[in-house]
Protein backbone atom coordinates (compact mmCIF):
# COMPACT_ATOMS: atom_id res chain seq x y z
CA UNK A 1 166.01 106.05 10.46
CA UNK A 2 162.66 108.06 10.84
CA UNK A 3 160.90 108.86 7.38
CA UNK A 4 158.92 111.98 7.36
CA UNK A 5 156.02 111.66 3.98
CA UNK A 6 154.52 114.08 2.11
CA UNK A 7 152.85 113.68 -1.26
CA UNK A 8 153.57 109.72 -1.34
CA UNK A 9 157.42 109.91 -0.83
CA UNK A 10 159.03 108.70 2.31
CA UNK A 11 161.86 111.10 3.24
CA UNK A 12 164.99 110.34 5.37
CA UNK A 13 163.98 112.62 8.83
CA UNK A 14 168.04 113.50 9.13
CA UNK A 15 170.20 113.81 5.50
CA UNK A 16 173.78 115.46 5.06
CA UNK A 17 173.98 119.12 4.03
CA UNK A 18 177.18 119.40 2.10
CA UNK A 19 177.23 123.35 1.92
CA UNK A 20 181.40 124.40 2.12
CA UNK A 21 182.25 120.84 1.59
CA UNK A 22 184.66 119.94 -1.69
CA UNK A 23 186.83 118.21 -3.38
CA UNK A 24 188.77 115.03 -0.88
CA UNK A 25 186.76 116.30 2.36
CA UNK A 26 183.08 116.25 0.15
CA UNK A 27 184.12 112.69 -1.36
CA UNK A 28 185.26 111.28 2.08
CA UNK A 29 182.10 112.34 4.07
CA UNK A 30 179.43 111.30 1.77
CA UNK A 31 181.43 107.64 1.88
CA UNK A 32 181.38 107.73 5.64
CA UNK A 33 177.73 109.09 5.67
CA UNK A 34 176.78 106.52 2.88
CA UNK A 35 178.56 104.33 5.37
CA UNK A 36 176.95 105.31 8.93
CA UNK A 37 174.05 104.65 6.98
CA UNK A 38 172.59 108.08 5.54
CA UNK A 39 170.49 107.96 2.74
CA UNK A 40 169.47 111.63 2.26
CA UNK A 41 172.15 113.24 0.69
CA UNK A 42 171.45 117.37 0.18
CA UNK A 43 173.62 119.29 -2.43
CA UNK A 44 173.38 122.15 -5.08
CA UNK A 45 174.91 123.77 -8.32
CA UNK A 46 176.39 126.75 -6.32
CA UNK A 47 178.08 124.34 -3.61
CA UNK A 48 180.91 123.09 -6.43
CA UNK A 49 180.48 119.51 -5.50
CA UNK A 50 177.97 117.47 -7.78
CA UNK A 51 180.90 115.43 -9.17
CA UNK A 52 183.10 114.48 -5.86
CA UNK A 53 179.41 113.34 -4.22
CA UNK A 54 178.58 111.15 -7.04
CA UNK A 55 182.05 109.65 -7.24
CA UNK A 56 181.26 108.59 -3.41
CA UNK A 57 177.86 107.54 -4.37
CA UNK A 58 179.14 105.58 -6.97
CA UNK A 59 182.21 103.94 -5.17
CA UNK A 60 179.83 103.29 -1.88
CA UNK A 61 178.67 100.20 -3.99
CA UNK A 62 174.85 101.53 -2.32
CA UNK A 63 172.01 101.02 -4.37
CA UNK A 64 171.37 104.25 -6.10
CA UNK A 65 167.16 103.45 -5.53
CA UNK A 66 167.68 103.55 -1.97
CA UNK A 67 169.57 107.47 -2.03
CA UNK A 68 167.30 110.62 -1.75
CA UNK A 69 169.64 112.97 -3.64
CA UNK A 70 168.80 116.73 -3.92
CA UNK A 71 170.90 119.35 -5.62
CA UNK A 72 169.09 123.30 -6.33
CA UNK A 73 169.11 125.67 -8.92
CA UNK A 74 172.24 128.10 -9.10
CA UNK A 75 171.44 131.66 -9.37
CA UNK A 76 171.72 131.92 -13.11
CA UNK A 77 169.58 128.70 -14.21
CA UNK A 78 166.04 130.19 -13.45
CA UNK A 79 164.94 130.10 -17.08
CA UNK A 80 162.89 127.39 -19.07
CA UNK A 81 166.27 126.35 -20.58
CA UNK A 82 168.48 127.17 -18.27
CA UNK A 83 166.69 124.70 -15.86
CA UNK A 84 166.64 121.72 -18.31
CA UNK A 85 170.14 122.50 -19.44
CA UNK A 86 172.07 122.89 -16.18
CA UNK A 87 169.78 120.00 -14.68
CA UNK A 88 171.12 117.37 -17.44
CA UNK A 89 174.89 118.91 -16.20
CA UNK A 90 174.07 117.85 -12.41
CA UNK A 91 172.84 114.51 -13.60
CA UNK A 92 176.06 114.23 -15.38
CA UNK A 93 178.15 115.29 -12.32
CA UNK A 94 176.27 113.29 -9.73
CA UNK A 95 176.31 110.29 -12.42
CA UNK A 96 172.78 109.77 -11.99
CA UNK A 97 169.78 108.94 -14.10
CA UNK A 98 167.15 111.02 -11.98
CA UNK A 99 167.05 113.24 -9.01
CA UNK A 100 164.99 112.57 -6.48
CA UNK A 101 163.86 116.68 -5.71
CA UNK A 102 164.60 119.68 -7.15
CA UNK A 103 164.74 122.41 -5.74
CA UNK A 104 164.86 126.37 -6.78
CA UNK A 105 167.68 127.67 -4.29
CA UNK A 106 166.23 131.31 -3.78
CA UNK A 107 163.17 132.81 -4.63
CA UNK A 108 163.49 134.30 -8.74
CA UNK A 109 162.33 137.43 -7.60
CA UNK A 110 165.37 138.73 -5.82
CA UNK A 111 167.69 138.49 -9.26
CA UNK A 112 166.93 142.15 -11.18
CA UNK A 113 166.21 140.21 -14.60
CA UNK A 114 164.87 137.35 -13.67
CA UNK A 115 162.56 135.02 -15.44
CA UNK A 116 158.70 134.75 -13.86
CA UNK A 117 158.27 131.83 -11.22
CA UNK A 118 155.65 130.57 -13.51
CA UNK A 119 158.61 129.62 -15.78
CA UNK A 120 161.13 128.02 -13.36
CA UNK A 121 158.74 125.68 -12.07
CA UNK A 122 157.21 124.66 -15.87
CA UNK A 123 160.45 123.67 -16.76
CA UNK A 124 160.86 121.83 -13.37
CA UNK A 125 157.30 120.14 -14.03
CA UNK A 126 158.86 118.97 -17.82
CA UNK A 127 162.05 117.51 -16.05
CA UNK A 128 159.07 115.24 -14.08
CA UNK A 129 157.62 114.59 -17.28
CA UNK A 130 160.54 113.19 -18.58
CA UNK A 131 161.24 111.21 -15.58
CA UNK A 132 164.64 113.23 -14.64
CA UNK A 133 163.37 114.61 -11.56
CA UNK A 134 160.74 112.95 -9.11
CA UNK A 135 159.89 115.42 -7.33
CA UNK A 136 160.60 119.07 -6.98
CA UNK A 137 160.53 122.15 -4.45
CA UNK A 138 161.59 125.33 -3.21
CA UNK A 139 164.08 126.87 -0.44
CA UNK A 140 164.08 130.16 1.34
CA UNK A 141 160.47 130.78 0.46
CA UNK A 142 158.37 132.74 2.72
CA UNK A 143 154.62 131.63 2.95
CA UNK A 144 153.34 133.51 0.20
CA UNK A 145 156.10 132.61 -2.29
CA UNK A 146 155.22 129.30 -1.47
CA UNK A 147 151.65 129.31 -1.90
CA UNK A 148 151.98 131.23 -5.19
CA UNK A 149 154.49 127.97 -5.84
CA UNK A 150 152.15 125.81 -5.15
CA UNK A 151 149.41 127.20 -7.40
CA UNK A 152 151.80 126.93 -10.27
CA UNK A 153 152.94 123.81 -10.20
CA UNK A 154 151.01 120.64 -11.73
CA UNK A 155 152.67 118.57 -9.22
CA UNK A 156 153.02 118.89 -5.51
CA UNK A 157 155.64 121.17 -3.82
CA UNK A 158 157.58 118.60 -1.86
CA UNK A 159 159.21 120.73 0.60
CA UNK A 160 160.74 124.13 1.69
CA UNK A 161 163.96 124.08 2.62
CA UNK A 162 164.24 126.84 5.22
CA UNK A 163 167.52 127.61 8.34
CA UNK A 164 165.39 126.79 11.84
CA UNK A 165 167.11 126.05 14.40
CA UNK A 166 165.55 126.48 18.27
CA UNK A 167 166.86 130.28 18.00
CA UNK A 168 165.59 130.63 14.75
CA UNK A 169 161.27 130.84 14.46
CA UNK A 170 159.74 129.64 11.69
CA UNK A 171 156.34 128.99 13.63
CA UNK A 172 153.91 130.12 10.71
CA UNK A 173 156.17 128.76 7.74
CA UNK A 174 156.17 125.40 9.85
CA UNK A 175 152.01 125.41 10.04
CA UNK A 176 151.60 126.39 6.67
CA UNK A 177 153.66 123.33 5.82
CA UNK A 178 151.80 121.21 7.90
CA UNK A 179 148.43 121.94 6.78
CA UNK A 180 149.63 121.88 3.21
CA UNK A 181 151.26 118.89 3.21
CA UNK A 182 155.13 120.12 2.52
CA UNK A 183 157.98 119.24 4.45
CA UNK A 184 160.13 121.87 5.66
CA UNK A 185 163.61 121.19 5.41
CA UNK A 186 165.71 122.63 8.15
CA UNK A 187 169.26 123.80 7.01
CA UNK A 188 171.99 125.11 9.79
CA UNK A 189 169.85 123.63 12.45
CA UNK A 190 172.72 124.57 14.55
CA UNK A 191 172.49 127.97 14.11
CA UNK A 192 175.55 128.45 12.66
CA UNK A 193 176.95 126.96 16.33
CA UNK A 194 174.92 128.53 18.44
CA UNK A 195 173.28 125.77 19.87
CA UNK A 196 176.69 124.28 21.23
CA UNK A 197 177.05 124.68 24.49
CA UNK A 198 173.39 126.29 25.14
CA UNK A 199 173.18 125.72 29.20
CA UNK A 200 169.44 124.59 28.49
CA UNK A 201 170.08 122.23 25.68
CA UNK A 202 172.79 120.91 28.01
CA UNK A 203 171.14 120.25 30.55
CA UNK A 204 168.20 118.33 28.96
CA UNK A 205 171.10 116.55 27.21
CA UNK A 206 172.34 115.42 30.27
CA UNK A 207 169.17 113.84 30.87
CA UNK A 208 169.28 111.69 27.78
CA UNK A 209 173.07 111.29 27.40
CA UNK A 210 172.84 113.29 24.92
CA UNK A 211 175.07 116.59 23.26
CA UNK A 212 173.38 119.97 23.01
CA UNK A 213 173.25 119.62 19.29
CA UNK A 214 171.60 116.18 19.31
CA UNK A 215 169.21 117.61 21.77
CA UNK A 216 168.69 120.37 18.89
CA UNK A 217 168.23 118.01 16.05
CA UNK A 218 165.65 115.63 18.28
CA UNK A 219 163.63 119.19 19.18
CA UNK A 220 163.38 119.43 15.51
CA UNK A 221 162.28 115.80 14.20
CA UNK A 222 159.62 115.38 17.21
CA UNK A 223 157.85 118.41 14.98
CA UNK A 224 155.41 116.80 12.14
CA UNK A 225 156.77 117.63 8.60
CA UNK A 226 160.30 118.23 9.65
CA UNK A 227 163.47 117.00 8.10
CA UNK A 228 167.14 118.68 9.19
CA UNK A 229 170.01 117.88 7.19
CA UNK A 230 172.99 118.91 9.33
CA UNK A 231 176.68 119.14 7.59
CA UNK A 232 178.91 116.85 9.14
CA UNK A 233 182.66 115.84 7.71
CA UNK A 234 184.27 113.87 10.78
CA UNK A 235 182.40 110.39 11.15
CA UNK A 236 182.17 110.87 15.06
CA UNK A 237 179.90 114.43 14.30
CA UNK A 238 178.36 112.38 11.28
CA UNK A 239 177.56 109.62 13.88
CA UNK A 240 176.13 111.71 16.35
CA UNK A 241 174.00 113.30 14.07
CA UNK A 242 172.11 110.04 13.23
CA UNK A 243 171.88 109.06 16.91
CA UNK A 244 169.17 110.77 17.94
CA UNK A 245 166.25 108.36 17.57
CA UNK A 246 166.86 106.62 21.02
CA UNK A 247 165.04 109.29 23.18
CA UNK A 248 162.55 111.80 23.43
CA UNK A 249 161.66 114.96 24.82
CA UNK A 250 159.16 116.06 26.74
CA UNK A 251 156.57 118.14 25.69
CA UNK A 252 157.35 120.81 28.52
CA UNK A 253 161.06 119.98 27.14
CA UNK A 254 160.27 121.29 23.69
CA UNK A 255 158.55 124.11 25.12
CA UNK A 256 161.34 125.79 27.01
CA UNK A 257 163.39 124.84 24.05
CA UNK A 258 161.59 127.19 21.76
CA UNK A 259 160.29 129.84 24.59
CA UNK A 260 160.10 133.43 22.90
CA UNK A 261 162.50 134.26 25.11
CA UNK A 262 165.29 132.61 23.69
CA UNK A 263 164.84 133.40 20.16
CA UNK A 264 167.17 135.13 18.62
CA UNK A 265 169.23 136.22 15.79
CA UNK A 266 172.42 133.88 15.72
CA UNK A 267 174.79 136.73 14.29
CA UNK A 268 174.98 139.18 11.67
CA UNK A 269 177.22 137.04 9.43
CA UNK A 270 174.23 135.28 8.76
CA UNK A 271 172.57 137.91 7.04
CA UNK A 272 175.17 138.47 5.07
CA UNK A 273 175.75 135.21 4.09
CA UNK A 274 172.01 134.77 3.02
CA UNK A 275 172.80 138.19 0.67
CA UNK A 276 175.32 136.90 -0.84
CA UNK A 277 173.17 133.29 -1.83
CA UNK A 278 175.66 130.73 -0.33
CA UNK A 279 173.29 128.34 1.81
């Protein structure tokens, strides 16, 4: 597995995103993840599922040192104590002492009454203090959120977790993040499905052996400071998501995958999902 570093940590390049997945189906893909060999598991308070992923952690018999776990902020846990109180109920539910990031899910501005960034991330920066949380970060932040995160925080902003996909530009985000030294944490980098089935992501697939959506996933992790964590529940698509460090593409390849003519918006039911704060 390929390890992508920022401020001193060593990330897993490929993790599980475990968005829509509960209860018996969350449980039995983290085991077969765990299993397959995964050790970046991605989660968060809004996703229902803290508990069934660290019953599988737990029952995996993996040790817990070698697991970068993530969960996010929910919506309504932006304040000083709202962050250390429903942090200590995800350590509870993912039966673990620490978490290796935390991350605020969406930017505190969009909620009408919401606490100031400033205080969200002090609260995160206590929960380092008191060794509960290694490191910490942000998601759907555009570049100035993020610098204005980074200027608050006493430690380093370890990543952004962001959708980009090859449809999907996130060009400037991306060398913001690499200059800055943040990784930038791809989410739905299959674009919701789009990428199946994409006649040129086929056909350099072909070359390689390879699925259009592995070909996807490799045109993200040959970029510097990029992590994806696809969701997966069958352990064939959970294989194939980890098989992708056996090739690489060209640098004319990773051109036409990202030409400005084929970017696009995947559908409009990703807008709305993004309204309504799901990812």
């Amino acid at each position: 597995m390929k390890h992508v570093t920022a401020a001193g940590q060593a990330v897993p390049a490929v993790g599980l995103g475990t968005w829509q997945l509960t209860g018996a189906d969350c449980y039995e893909a983290v085991q077969s993840a765990v299993d397959l060999g995964y050790r970046h598991i991605d989660t968060a308070q809004v996703y229902g599922n803290e508990r069934e992923i660290g019953d599988a952690i737990g029952a995996s018999g993996v040790d817990r040192d070698s697991l970068f776990l993530t969960t996010k902020l929910g919506r309504g846990s932006y304040s000083y104590d709202a962050v250390l109180r429903s942090t200590d109920e995800s350590l509870s539910k993912l039966d673990t002492e620490y978490l290796d990031l935390l991350l605020i899910h969406w930017p505190v501005d969009r909620l009408p009454t919401a606490p100031s960034l400033s205080e969200t991330i002090d609260a995160m920066n206590e929960l380092h203090q008191r060794g509960k949380v290694r490191h910490i970060g942000v998601s759907n932040f555009g570049i100035d959120r993020l610098h204005r995160a980074r200027t608050l925080s006493e430690i380093p902003i370890l990543t952004n977790q962001v959708q980009y996909h090859p449809f999907w530009d996130q060009t400037q985000l991306l060398d913001y993040c690499q200059i800055h030294d943040v990784i930038l944490t791809a989410y739905s980098p299959f674009g919701h499905g789009s990428v199946i089935g994409d006649q040129t992501l086929c056909e350099i697939g072909e070359r390689y052996g390879k699925s259009s959506a592995q070909v996807a996933l490799r045109w993200l992790l040959q970029q510097e400071m990029v992590c994806a964590i696809p969701k997966a529940s069958s352990p064939d698509h959970l294989k194939a998501n980890i098989d992708v460090f056996d090739f690489e593409l060209t640098d004319s390849e990773m051109e036409t995958i990202h030409r400005p003519s084929k970017l696009r918006t995947v559908s409009s039911m990703v807008a709305s999902r993004l309204s309504d704060w799901n990812q």
